[in-house]
PDB file of N, CA and C in Angstrom:
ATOM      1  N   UNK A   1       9.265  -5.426 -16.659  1.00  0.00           N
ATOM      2  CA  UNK A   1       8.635  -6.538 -15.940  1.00  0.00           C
ATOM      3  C   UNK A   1       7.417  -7.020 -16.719  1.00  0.00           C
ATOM      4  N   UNK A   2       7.437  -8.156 -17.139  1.00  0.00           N
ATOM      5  CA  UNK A   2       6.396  -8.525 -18.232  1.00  0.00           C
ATOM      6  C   UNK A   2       5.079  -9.879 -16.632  1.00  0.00           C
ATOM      7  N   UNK A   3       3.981  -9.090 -16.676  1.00  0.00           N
ATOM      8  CA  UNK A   3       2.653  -9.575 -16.050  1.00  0.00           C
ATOM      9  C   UNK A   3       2.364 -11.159 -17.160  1.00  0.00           C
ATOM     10  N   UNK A   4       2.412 -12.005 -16.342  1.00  0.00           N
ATOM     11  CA  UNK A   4       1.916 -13.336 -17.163  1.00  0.00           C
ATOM     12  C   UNK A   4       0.555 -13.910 -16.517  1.00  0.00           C
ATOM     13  N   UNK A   5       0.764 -13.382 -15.487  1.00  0.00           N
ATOM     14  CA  UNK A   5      -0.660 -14.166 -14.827  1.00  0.00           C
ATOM     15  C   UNK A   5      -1.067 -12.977 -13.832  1.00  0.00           C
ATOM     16  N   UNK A   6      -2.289 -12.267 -14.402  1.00  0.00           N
ATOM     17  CA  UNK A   6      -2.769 -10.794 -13.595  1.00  0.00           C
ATOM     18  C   UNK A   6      -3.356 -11.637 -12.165  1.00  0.00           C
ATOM     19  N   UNK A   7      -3.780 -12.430 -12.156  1.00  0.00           N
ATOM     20  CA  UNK A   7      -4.611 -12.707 -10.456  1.00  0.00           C
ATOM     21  C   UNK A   7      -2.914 -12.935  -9.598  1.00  0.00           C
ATOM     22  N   UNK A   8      -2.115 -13.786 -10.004  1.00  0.00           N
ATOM     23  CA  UNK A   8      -0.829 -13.710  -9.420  1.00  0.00           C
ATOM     24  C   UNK A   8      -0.668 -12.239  -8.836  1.00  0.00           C
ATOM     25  N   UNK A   9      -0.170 -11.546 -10.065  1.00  0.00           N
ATOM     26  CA  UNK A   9       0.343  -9.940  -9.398  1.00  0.00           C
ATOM     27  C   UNK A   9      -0.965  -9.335  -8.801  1.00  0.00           C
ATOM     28  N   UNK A  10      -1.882  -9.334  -8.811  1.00  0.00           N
ATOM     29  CA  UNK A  10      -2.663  -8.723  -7.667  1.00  0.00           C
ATOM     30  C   UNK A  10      -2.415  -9.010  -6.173  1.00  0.00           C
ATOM     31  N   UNK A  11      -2.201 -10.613  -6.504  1.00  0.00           N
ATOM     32  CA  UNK A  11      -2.049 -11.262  -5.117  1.00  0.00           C
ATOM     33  C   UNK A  11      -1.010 -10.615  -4.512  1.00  0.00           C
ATOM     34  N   UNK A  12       0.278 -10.418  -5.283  1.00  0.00           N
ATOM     35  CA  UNK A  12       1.607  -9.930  -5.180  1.00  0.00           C
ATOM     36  C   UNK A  12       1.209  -8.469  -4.574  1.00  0.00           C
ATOM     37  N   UNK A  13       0.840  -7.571  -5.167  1.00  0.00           N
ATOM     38  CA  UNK A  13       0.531  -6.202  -5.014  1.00  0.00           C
ATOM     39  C   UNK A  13      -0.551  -6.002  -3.554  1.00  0.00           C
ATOM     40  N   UNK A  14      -1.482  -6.971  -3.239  1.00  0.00           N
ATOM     41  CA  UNK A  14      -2.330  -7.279  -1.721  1.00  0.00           C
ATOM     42  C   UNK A  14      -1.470  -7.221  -0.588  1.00  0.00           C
ATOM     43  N   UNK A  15      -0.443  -8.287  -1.102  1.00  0.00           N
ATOM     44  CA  UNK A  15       0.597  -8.977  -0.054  1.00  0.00           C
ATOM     45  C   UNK A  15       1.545  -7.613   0.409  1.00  0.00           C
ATOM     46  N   UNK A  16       1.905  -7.175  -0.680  1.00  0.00           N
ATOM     47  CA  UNK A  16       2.784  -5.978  -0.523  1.00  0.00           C
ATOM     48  C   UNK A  16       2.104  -4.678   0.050  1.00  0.00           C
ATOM     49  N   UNK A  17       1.034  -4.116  -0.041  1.00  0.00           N
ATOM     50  CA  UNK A  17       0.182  -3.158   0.494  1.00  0.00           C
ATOM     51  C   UNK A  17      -0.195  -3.601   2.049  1.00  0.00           C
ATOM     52  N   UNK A  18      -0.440  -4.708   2.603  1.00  0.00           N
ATOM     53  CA  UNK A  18      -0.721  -4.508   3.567  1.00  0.00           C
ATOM     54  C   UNK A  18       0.302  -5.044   3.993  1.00  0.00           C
ATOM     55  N   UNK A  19       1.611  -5.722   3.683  1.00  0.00           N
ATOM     56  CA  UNK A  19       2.873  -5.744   4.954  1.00  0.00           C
ATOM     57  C   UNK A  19       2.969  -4.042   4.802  1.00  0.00           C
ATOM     58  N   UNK A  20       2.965  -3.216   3.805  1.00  0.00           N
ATOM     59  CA  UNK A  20       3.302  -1.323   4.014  1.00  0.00           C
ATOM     60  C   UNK A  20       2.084  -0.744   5.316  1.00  0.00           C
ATOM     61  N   UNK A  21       1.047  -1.489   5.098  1.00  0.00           N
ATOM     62  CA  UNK A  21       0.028  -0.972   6.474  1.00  0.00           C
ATOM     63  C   UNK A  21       0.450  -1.715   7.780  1.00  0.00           C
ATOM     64  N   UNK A  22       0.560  -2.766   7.731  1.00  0.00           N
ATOM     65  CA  UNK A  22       1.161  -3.535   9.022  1.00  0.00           C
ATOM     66  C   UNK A  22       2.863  -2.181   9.195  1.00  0.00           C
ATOM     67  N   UNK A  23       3.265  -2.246   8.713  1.00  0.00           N
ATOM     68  CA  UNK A  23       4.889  -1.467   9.333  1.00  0.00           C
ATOM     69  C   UNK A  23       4.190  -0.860   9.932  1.00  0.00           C
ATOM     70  N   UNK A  24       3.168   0.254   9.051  1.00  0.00           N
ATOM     71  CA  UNK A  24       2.756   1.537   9.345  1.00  0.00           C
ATOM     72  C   UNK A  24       2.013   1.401  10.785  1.00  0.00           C
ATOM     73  N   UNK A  25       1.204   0.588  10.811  1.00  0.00           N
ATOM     74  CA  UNK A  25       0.471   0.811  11.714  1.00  0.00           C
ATOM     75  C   UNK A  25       0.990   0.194  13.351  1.00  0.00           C
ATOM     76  N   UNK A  26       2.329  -0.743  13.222  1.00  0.00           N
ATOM     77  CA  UNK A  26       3.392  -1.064  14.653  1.00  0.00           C
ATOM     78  C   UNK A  26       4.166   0.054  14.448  1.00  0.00           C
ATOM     79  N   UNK A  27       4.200   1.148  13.834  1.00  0.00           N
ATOM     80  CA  UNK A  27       5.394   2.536  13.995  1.00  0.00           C
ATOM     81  C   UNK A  27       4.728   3.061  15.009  1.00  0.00           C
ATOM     82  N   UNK A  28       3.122   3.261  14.261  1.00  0.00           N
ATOM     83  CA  UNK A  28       2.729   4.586  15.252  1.00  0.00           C
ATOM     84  C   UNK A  28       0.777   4.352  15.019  1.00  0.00           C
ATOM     85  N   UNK A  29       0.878   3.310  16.465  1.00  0.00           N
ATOM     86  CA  UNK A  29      -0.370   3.465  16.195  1.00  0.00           C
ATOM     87  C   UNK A  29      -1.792   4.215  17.040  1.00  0.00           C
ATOM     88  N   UNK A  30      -0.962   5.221  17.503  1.00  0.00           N
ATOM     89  CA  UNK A  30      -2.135   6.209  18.043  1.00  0.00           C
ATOM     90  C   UNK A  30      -2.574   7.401  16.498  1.00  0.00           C
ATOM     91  N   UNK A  31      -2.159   6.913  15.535  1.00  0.00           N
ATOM     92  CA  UNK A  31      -2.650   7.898  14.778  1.00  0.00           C
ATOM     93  C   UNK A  31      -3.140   7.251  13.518  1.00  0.00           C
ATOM     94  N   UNK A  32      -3.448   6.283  13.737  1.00  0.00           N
ATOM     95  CA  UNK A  32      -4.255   4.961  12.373  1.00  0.00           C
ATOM     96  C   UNK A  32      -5.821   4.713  13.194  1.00  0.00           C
ATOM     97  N   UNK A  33      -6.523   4.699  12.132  1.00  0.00           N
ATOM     98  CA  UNK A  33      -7.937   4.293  12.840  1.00  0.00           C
ATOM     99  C   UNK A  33      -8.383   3.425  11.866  1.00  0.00           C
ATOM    100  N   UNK A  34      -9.122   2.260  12.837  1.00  0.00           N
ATOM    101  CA  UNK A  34      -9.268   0.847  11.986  1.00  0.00           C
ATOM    102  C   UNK A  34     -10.345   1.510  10.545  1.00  0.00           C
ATOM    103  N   UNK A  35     -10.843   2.649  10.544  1.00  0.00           N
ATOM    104  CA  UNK A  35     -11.595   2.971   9.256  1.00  0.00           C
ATOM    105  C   UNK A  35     -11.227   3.120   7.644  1.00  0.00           C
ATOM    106  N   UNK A  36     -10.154   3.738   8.336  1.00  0.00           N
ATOM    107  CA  UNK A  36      -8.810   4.335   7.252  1.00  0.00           C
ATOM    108  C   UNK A  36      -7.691   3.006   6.538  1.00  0.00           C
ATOM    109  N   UNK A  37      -7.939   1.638   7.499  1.00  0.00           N
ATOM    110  CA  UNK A  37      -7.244   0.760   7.072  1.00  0.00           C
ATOM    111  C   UNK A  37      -8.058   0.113   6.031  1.00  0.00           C
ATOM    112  N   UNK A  38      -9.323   0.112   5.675  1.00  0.00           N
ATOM    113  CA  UNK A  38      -9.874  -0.664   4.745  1.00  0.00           C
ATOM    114  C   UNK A  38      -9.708   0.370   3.673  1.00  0.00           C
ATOM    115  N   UNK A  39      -9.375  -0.264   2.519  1.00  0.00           N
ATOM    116  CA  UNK A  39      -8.374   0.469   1.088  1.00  0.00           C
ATOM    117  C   UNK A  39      -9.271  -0.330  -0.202  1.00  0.00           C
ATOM    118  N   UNK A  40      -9.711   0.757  -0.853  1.00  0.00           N
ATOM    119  CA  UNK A  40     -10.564   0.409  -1.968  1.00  0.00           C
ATOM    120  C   UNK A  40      -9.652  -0.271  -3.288  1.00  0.00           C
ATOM    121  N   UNK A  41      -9.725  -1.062  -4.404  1.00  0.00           N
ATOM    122  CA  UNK A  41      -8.997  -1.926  -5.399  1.00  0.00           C
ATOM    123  C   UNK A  41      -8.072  -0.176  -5.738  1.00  0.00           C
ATOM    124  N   UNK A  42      -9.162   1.187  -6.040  1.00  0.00           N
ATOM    125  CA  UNK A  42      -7.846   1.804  -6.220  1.00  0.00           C
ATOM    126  C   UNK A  42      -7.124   2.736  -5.623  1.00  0.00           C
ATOM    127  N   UNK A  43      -7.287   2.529  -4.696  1.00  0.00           N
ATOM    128  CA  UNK A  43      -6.363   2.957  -3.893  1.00  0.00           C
ATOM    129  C   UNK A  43      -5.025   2.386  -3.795  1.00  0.00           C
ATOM    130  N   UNK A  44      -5.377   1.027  -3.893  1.00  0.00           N
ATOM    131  CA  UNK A  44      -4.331   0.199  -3.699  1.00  0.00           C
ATOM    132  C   UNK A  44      -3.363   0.233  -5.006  1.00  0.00           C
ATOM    133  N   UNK A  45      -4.110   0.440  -6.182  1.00  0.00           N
ATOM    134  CA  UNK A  45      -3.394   0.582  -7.399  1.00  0.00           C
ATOM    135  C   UNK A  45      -2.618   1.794  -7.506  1.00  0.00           C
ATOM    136  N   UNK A  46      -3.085   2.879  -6.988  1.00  0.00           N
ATOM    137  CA  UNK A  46      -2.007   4.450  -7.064  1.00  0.00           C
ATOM    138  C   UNK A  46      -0.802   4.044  -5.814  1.00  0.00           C
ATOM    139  N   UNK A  47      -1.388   3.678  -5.146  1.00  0.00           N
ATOM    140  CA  UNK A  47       0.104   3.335  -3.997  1.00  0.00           C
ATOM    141  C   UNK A  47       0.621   2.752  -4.625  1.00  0.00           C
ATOM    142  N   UNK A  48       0.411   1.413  -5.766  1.00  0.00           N
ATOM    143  CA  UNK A  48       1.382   0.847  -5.874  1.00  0.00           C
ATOM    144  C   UNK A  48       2.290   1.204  -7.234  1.00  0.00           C
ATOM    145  N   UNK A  49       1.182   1.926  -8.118  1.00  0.00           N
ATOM    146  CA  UNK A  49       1.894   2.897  -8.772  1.00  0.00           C
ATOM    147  C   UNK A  49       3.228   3.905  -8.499  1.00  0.00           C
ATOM    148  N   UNK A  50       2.697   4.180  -7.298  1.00  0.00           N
ATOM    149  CA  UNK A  50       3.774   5.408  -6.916  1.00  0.00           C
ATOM    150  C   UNK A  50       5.054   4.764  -6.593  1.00  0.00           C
ATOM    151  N   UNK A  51       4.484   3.047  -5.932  1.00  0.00           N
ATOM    152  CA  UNK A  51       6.051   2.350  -5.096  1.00  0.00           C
ATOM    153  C   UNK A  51       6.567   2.450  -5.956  1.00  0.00           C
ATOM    154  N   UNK A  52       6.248   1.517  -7.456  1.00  0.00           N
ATOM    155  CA  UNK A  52       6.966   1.257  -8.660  1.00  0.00           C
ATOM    156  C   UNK A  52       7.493   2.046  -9.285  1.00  0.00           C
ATOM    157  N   UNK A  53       6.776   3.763  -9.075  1.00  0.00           N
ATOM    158  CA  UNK A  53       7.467   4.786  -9.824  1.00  0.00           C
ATOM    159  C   UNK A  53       9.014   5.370  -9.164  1.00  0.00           C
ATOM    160  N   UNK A  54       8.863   4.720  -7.584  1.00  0.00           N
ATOM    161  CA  UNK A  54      10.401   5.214  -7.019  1.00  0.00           C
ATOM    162  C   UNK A  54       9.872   6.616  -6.527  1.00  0.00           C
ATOM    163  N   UNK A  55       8.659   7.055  -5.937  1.00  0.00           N
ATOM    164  CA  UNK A  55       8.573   7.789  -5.024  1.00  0.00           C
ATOM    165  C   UNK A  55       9.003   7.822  -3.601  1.00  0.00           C
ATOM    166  N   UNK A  56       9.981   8.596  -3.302  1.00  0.00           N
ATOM    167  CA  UNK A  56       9.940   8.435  -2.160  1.00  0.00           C
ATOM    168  C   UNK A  56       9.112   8.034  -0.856  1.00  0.00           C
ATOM    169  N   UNK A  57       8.095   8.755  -0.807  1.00  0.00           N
ATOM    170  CA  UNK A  57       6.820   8.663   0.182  1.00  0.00           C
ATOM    171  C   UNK A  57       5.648   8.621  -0.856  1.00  0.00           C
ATOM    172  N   UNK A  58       4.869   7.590  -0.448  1.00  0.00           N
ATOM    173  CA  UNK A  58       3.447   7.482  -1.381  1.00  0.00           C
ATOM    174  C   UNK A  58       2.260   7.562   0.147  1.00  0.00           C
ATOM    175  N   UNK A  59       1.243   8.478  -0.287  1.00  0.00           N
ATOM    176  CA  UNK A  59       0.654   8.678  -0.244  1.00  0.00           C
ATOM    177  C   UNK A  59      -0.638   7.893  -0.047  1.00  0.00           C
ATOM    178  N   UNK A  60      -0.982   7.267   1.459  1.00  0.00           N
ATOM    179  CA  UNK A  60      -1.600   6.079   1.541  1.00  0.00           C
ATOM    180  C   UNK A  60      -2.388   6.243   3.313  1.00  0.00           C
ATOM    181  N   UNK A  61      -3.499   5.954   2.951  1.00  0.00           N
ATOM    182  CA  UNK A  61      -4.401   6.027   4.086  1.00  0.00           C
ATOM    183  C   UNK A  61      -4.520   8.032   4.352  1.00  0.00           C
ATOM    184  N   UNK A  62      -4.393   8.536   3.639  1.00  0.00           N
ATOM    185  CA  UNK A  62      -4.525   9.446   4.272  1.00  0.00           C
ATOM    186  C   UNK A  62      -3.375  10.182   4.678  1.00  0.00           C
ATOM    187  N   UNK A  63      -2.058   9.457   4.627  1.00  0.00           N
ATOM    188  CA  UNK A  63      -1.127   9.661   5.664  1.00  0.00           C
ATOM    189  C   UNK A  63       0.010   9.501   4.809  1.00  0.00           C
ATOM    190  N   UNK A  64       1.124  10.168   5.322  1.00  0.00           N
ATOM    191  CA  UNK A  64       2.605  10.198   4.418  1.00  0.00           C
ATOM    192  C   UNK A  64       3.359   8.727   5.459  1.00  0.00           C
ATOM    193  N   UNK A  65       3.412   7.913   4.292  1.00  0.00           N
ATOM    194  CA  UNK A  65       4.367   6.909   4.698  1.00  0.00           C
ATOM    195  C   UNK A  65       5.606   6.813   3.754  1.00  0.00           C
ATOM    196  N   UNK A  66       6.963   6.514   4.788  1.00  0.00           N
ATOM    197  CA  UNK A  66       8.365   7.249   4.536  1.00  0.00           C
ATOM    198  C   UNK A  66       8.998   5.155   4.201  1.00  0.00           C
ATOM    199  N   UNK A  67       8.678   4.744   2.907  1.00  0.00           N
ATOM    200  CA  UNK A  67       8.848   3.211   3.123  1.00  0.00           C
ATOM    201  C   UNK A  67      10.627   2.384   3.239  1.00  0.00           C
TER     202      UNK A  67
END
């Protein structure tokens, strides 16, 4: 996958991290706290590392999400 325009794929990679917190948080939300939803630039970069690597469950908020 060749990056041509990095502010694009960030946008791309934003968009995609929080529809994975939105699922997460209409599954089951007696166990998300609005603290844990604000996600630092890398945080967001190892989650999305891990999606791209084809991990099964990545490791996000704290919490095992099964995507």
């Amino acid at each position: 996958m060749r990056i041509r325009n990095s502010q694009k794929n960030d946008k791309a990679k934003r968009r995609a991290i929080s529809q994975i917190a939105r699922r997460f948080a209409a599954s089951n939300e007696n166990t998300i706290y609005a603290e844990n939803i604000v996600a630092t630039k890398h945080m967001m970069r190892v989650a999305m590392a891990k999606a791209f690597l084809g991990a099964d469950m990545l490791l996000y908020f704290g919490v095992a999400i099964h995507p």
